[in-house]
Each structure stands twice: as C-alpha cells, then as structure tokens.
N, C-alpha and C. Protein backbone atom coordinates (compact mmCIF):
# COMPACT_ATOMS: atom_id res chain seq x y z
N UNK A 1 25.00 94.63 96.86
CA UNK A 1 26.20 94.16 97.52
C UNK A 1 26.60 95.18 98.58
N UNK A 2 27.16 94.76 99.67
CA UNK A 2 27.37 95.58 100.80
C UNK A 2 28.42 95.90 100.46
N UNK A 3 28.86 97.52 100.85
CA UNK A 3 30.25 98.01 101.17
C UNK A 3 31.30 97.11 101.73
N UNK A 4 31.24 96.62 103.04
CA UNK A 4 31.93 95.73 103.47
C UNK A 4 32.58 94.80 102.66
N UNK A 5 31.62 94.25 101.98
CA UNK A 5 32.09 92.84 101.00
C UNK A 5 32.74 93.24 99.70
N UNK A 6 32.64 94.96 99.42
CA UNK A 6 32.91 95.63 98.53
C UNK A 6 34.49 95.68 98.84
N UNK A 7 34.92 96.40 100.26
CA UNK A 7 36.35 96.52 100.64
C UNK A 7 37.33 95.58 100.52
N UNK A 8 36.70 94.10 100.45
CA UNK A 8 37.39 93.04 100.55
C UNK A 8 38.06 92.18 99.86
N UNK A 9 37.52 93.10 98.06
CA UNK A 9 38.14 92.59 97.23
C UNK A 9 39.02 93.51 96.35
N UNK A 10 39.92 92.87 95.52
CA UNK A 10 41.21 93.75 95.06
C UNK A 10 40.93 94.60 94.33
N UNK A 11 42.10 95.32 93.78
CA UNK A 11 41.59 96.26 92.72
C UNK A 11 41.15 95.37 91.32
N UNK A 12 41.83 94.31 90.81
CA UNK A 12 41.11 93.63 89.93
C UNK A 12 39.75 93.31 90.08
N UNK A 13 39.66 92.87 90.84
CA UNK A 13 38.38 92.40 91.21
C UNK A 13 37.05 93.43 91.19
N UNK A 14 37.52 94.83 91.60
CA UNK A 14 36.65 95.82 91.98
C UNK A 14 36.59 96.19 90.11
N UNK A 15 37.54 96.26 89.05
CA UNK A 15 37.78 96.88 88.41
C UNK A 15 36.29 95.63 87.46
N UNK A 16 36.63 94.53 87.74
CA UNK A 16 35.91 93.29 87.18
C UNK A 16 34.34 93.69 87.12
N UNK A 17 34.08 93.78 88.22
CA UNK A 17 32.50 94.09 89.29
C UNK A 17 31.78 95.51 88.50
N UNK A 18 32.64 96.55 88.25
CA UNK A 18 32.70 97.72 87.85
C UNK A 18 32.04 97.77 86.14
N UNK A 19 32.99 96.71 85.20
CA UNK A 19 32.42 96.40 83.88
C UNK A 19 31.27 95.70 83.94
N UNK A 20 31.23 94.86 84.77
CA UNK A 20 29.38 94.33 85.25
C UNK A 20 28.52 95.17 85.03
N UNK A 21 28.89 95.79 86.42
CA UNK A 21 27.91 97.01 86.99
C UNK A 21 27.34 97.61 85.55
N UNK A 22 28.25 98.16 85.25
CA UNK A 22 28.09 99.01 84.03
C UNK A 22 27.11 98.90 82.56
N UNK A 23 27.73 97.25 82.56
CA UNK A 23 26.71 96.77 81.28
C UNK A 23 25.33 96.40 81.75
N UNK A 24 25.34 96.03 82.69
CA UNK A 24 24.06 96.06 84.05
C UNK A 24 23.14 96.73 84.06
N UNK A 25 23.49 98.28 84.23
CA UNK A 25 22.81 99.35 84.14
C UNK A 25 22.76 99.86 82.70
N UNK A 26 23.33 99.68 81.90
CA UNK A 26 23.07 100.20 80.56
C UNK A 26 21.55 99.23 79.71
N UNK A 27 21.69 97.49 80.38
CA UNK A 27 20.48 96.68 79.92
C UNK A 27 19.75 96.93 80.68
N UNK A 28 19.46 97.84 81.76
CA UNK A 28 18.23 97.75 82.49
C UNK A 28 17.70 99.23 82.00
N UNK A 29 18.53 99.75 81.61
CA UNK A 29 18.10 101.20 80.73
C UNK A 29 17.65 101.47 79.63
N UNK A 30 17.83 99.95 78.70
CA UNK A 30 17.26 100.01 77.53
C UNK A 30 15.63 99.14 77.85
N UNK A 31 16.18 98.73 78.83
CA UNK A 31 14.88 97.47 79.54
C UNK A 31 13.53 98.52 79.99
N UNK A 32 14.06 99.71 80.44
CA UNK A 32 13.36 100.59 81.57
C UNK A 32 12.82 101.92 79.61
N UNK A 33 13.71 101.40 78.99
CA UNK A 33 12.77 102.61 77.98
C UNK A 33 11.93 101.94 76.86
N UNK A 34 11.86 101.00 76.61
CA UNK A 34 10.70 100.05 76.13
C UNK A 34 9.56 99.16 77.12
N UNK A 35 9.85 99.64 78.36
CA UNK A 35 8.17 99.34 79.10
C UNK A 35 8.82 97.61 79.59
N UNK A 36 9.62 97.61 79.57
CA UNK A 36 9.70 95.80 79.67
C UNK A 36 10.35 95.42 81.19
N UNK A 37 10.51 96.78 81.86
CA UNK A 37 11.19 96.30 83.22
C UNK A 37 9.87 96.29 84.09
N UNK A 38 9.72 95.40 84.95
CA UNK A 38 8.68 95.13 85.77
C UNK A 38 9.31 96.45 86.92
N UNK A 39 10.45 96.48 87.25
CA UNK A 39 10.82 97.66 88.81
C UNK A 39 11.67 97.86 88.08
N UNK A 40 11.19 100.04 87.89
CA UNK A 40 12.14 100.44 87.52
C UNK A 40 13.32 100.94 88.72
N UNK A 41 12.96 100.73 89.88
CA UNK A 41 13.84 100.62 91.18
C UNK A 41 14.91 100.15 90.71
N UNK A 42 14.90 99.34 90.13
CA UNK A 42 16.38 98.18 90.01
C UNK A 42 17.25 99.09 88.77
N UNK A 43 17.06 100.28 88.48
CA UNK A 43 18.07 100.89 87.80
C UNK A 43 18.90 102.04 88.76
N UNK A 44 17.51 102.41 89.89
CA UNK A 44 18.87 103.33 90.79
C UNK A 44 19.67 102.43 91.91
N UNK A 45 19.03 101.12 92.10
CA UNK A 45 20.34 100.14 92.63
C UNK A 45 21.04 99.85 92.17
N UNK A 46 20.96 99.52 90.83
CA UNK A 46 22.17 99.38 90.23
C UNK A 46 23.33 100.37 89.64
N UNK A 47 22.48 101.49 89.31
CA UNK A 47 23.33 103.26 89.89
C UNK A 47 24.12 103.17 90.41
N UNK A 48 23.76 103.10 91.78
CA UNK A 48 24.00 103.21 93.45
C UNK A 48 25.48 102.63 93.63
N UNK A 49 25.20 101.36 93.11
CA UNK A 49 26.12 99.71 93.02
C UNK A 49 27.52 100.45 92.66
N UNK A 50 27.18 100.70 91.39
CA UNK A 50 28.35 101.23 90.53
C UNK A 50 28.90 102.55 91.11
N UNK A 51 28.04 102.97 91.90
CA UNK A 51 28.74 104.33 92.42
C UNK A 51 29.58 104.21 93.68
N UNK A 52 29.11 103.05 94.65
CA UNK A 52 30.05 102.25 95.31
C UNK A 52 31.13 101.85 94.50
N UNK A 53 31.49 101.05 94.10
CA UNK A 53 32.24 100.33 93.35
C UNK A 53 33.13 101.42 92.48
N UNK A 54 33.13 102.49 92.01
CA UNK A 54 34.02 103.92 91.42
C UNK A 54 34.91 104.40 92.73
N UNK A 55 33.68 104.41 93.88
CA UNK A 55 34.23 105.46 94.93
C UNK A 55 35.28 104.44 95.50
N UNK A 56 35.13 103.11 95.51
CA UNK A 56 35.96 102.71 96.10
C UNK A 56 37.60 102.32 95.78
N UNK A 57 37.44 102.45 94.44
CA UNK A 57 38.39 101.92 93.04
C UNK A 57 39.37 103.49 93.49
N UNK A 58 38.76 104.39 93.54
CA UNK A 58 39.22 105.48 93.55
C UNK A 58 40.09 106.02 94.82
N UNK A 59 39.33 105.34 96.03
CA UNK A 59 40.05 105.33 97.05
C UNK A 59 41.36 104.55 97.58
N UNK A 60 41.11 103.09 96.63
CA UNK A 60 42.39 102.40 96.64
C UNK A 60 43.04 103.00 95.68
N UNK A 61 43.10 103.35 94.20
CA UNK A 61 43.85 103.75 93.68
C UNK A 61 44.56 105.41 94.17
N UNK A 62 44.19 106.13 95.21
CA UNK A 62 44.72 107.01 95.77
C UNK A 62 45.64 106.43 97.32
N UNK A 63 45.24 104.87 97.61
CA UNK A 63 45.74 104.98 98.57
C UNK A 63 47.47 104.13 98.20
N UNK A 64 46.83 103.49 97.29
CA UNK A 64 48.15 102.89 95.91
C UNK A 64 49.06 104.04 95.82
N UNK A 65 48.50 105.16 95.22
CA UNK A 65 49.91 106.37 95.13
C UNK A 65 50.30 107.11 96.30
N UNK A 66 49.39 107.27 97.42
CA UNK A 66 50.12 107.50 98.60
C UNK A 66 51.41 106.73 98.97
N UNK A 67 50.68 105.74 99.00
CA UNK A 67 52.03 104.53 99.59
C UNK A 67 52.86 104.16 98.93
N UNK A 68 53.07 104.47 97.30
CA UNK A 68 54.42 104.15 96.85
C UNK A 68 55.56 105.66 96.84
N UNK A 69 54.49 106.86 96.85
CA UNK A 69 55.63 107.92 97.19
C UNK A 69 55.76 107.84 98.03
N UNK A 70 55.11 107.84 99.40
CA UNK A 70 55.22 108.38 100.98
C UNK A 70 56.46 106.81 101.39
C-alpha cells in the first residue's frame, strides 16, 4: 500500500490496518519457519507495511496533541 493512500485514512482506520498488518506478519512468520512460504520477500513487505502504518499513527497522534494544546 502506498504512503499516499496511507495519509488518507483516519486514525481509526490506520489503527484497523495496523492489527492486520500485524497478524499478517506474525502468519507469514510462522509460514516462513516451517518451509511453507513460497517468497520469503513477502515478510519484509509486510515489515515495511507495518512500519509505515506505526510511523504514521504516530505522526497523527503527535499532530492530535499539538493541536489541542497549541
């Protein structure tokens, strides 16, 4: 998923995408240690994914407390 399309959705939404991500990469990790994943590629995209998806959670939720003190 692109960044772009990443920015565009809320913090629910990002928070939603995030528990995906997560269980995502945890079945492709049990997938990737019993020999059964055809590309083990598809565990640092889905890494990657989730590491988008933190950084961005993180940036709205800092830009959330800017703007209710400031």
């Amino acid at each position: 998923m692109k960044t772009l399309d990443l920015r565009e959705m809320t913090l629910q939404e990002l928070k939603d995408r995030e528990e995906e991500l997560t269980e995502e990469l945890a079945r492709l990790k049990i997938q990737l240690s019993i020999k059964r994943l055809d590309n083990p590629l598809l565990v640092r995209a889905a890494r990657r994914n989730l590491a988008r998806v933190k950084t961005l959670l993180s940036e709205k939720n800092a830009a959330e407390g800017s703007g209710a003190s400031g």
